[in-house]
Protein backbone atom coordinates (compact mmCIF):
# COMPACT_ATOMS: atom_id res chain seq x y z
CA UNK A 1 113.81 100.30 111.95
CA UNK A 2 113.43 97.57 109.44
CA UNK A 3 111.88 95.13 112.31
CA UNK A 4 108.78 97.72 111.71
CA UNK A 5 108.62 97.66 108.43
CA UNK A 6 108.66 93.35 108.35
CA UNK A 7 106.28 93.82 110.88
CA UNK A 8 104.03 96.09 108.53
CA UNK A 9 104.69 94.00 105.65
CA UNK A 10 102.70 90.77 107.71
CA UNK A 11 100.21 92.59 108.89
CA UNK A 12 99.17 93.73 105.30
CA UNK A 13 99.55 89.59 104.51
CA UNK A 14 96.98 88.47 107.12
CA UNK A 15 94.39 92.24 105.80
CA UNK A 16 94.58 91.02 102.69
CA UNK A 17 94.08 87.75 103.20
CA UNK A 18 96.96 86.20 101.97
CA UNK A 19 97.63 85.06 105.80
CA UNK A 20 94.11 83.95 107.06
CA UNK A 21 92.73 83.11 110.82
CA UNK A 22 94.47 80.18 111.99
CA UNK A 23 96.80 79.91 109.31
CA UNK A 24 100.23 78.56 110.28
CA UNK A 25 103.04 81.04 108.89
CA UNK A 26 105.76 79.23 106.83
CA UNK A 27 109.04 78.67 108.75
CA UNK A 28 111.18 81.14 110.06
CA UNK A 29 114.20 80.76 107.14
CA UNK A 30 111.15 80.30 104.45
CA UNK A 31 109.63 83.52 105.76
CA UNK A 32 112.71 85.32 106.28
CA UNK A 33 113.67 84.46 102.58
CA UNK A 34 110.97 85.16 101.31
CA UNK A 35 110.95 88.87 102.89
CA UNK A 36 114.43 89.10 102.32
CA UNK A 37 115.48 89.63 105.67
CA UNK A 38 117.47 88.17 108.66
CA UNK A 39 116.15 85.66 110.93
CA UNK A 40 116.84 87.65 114.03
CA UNK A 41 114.82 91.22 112.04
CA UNK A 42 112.04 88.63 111.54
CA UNK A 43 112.01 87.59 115.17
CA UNK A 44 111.84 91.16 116.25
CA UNK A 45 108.71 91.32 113.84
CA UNK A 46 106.74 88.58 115.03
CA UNK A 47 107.23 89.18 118.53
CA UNK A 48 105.67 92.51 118.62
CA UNK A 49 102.44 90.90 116.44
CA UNK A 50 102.38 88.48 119.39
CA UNK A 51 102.37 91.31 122.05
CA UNK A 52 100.02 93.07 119.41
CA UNK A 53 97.49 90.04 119.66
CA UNK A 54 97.88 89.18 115.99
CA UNK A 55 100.21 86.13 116.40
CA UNK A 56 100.44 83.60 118.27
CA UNK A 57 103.11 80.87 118.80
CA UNK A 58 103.05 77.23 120.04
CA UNK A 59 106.09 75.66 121.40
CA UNK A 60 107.23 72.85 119.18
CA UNK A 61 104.78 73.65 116.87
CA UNK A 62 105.18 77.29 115.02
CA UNK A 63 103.64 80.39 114.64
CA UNK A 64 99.31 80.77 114.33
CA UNK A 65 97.83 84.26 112.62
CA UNK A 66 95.23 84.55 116.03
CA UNK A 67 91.95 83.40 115.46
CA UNK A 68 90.01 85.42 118.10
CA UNK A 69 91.55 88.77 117.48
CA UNK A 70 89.29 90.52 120.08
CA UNK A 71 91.92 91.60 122.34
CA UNK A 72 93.80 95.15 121.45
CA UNK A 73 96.93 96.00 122.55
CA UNK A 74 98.68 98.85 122.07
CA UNK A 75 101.94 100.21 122.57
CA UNK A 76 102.21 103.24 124.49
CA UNK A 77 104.96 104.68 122.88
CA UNK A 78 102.99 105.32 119.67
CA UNK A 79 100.79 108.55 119.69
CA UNK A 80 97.53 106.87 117.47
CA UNK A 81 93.90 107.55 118.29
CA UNK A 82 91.55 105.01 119.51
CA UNK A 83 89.94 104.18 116.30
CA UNK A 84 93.53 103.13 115.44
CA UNK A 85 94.35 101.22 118.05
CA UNK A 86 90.93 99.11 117.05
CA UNK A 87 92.31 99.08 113.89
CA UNK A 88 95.88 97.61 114.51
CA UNK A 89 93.77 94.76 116.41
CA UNK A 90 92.40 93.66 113.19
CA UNK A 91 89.07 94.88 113.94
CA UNK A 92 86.57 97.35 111.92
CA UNK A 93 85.80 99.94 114.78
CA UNK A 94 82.59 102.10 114.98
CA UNK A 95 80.98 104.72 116.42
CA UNK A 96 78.07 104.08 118.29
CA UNK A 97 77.31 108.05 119.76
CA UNK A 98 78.73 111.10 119.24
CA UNK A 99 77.67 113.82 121.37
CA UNK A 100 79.46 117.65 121.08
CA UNK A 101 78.53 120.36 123.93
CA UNK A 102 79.80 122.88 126.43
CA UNK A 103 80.72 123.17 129.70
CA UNK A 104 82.71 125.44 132.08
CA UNK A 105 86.15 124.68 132.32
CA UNK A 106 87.00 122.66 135.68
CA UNK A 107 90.42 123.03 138.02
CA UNK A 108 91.97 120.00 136.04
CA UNK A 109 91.64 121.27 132.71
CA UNK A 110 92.84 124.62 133.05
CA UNK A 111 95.53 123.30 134.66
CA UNK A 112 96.18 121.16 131.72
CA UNK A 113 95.08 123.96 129.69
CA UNK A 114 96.75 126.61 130.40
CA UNK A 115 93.39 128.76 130.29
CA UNK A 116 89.91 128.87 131.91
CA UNK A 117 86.20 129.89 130.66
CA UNK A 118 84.03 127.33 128.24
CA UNK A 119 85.17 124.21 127.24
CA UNK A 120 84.05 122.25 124.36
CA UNK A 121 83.28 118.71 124.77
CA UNK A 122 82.98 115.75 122.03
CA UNK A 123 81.84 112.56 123.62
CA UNK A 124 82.31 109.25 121.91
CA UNK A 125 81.55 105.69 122.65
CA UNK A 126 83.47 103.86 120.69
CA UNK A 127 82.51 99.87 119.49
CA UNK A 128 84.54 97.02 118.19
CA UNK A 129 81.74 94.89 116.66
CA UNK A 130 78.87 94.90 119.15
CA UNK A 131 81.69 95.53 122.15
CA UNK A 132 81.56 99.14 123.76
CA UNK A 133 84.99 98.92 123.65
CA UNK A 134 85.87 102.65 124.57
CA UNK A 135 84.29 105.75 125.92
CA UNK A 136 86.03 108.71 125.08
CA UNK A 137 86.09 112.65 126.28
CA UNK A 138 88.00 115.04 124.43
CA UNK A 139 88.62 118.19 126.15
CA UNK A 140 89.26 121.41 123.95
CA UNK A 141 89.14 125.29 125.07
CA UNK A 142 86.50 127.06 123.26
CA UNK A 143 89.29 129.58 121.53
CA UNK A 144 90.89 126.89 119.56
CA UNK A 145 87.34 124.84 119.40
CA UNK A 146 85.62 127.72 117.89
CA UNK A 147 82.89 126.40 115.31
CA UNK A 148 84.47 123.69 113.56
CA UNK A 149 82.62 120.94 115.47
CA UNK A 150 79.28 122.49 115.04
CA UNK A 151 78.56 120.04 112.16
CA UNK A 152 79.81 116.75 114.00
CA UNK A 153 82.69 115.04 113.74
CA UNK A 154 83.30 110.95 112.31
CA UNK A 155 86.34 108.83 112.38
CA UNK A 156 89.82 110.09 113.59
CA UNK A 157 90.16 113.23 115.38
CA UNK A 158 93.87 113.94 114.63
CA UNK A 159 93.31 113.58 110.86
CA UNK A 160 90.21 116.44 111.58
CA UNK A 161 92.52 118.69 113.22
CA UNK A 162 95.07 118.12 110.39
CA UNK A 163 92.53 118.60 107.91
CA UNK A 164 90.29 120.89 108.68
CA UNK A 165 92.01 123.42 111.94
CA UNK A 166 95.52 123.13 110.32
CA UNK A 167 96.50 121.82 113.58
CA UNK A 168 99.08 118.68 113.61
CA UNK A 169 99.65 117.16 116.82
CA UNK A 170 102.90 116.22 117.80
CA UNK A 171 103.34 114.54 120.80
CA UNK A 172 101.17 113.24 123.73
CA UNK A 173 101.74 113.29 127.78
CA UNK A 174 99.65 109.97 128.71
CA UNK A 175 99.09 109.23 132.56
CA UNK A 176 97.45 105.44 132.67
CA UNK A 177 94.62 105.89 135.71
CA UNK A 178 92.43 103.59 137.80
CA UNK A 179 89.20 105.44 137.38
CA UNK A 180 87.17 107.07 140.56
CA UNK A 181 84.02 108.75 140.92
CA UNK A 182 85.54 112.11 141.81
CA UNK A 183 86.24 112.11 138.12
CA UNK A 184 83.47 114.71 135.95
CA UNK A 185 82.94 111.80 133.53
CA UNK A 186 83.69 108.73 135.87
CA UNK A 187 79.51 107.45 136.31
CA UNK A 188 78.87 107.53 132.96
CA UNK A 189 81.63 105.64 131.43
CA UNK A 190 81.23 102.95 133.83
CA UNK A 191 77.50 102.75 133.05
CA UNK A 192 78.27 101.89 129.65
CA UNK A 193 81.89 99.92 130.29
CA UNK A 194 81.44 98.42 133.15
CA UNK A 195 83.67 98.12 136.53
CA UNK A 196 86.96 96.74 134.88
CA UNK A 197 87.71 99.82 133.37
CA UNK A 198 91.02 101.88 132.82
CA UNK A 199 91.33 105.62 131.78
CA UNK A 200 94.30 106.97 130.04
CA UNK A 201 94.39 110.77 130.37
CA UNK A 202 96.26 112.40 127.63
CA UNK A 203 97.62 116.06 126.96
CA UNK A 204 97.96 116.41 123.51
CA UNK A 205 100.89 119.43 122.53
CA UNK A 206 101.16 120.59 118.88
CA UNK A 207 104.09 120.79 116.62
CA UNK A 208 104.73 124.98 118.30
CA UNK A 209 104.30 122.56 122.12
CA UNK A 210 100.87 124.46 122.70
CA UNK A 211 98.59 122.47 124.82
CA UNK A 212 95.95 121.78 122.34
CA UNK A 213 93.62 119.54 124.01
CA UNK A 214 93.06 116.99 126.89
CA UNK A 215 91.21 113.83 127.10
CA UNK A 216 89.88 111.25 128.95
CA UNK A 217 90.02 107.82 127.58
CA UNK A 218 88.19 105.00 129.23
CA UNK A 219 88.93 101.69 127.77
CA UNK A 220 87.21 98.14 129.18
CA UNK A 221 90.10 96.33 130.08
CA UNK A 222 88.77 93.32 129.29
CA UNK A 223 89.38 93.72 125.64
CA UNK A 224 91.56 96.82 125.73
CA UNK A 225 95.81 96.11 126.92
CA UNK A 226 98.79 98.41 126.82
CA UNK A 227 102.36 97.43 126.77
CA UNK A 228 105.50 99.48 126.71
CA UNK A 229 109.00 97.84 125.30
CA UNK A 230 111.56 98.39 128.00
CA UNK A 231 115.33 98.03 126.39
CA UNK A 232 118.37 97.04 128.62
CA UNK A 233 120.69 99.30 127.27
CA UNK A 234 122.19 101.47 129.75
């Protein structure tokens, strides 16, 4: 949709500096000019960057490129790992542990699964500046885990399974969760995140809809939003 692709186009303005915190965008017929594209396309732009955290508007006044860009929202609807969603908030995300072991496959997971016996288990806490932003649990059974994580793993996991297990993920099943201690993984994430926290589990299916692995994703909400677009079109 070409509202995207405007969209894209101002986010690369305000990475590369063209479009710098607290800078006032030119006027919507200047911009749209400019970009060579309707007013209403540009509207659709700059109102997701404003749900996105990027842009903000003041009535009577115009539109401001954010100048606290801690908070990141992300749209559901968009399978992206958490290092992108840190990412698309304007912020350089980093690892702060990584920590790769085994454990026996509970209930949930071979549920989720579709299989039972040893489960490998990368743990990551993930930081937006000095923020522990994210604490993340990625499930995988040990048959399709094998040995490739015996040397670590950095930076996005989807691109690792693309790159190095020749496994491209397709599609996601994401349930939004308030966490509770029942959970395997529940006292630990709120050690390091705090009470105000929300978990996102996620079944991740490849391109043949094989259940490839299944996470647990706890995000502090205090700097970590979702949002879905819901169309009236019936």
């Amino acid at each position: 949709m070409l509202y995207l692709s405007v969209k894209q186009k101002i986010e690369n303005m305000i990475e590369d500096g063209i479009l710098k915190e607290g800078d006032k965008l030119p006027s919507e017929p200047i911009l749209a000019k400019e970009l060579n594209v309707s007013r209403s396309t540009l509207r659709e732009a700059i109102k997701l960057l404003q749900i996105q955290g990027l842009l903000i508007s003041k009535n009577g006044i115009g539109t401001y490129v954010q100048k606290n860009r801690a908070l990141m929202s992300n749209s559901l609807n968009l399978l992206q790992g958490t290092n992108s969603m840190i990412e698309h908030s304007g912020i350089k995300p980093a690892e702060a542990e990584v920590n790769i072991y085994e454990l026996d496959m509970i209930e949930e997971w071979k549920e989720k699964l579709n299989c039972d016996g040893k489960a490998i288990i990368i743990e990551r806490i993930r930081k937006s500046n000095e923020i522990k932003a994210a604490y993340t649990f990625n499930i995988f059974p040990h048959n399709i885990a094998k040995d490739f994580f015996k040397d670590g793993i950095s930076g996005s996991l989807l691109s690792f399974l693309k790159e190095k297990m020749n496994i491209n993920i397709s599609y996601a099943f994401s349930e939004i969760c308030i966490p509770n201690d029942s959970e395997v993984f529940y006292k630990k994430a709120v050690s390091q995140l705090g009470e105000k926290t929300i978990l996102l589990k996620q079944l991740h299916f490849d391109i043949n809809d094989l259940p490839i692995f299944y996470s647990y994703d706890y995000m502090d909400n205090n700097y970590v939003k979702f949002y879905v677009k819901r169309d009236n079109n019936y």
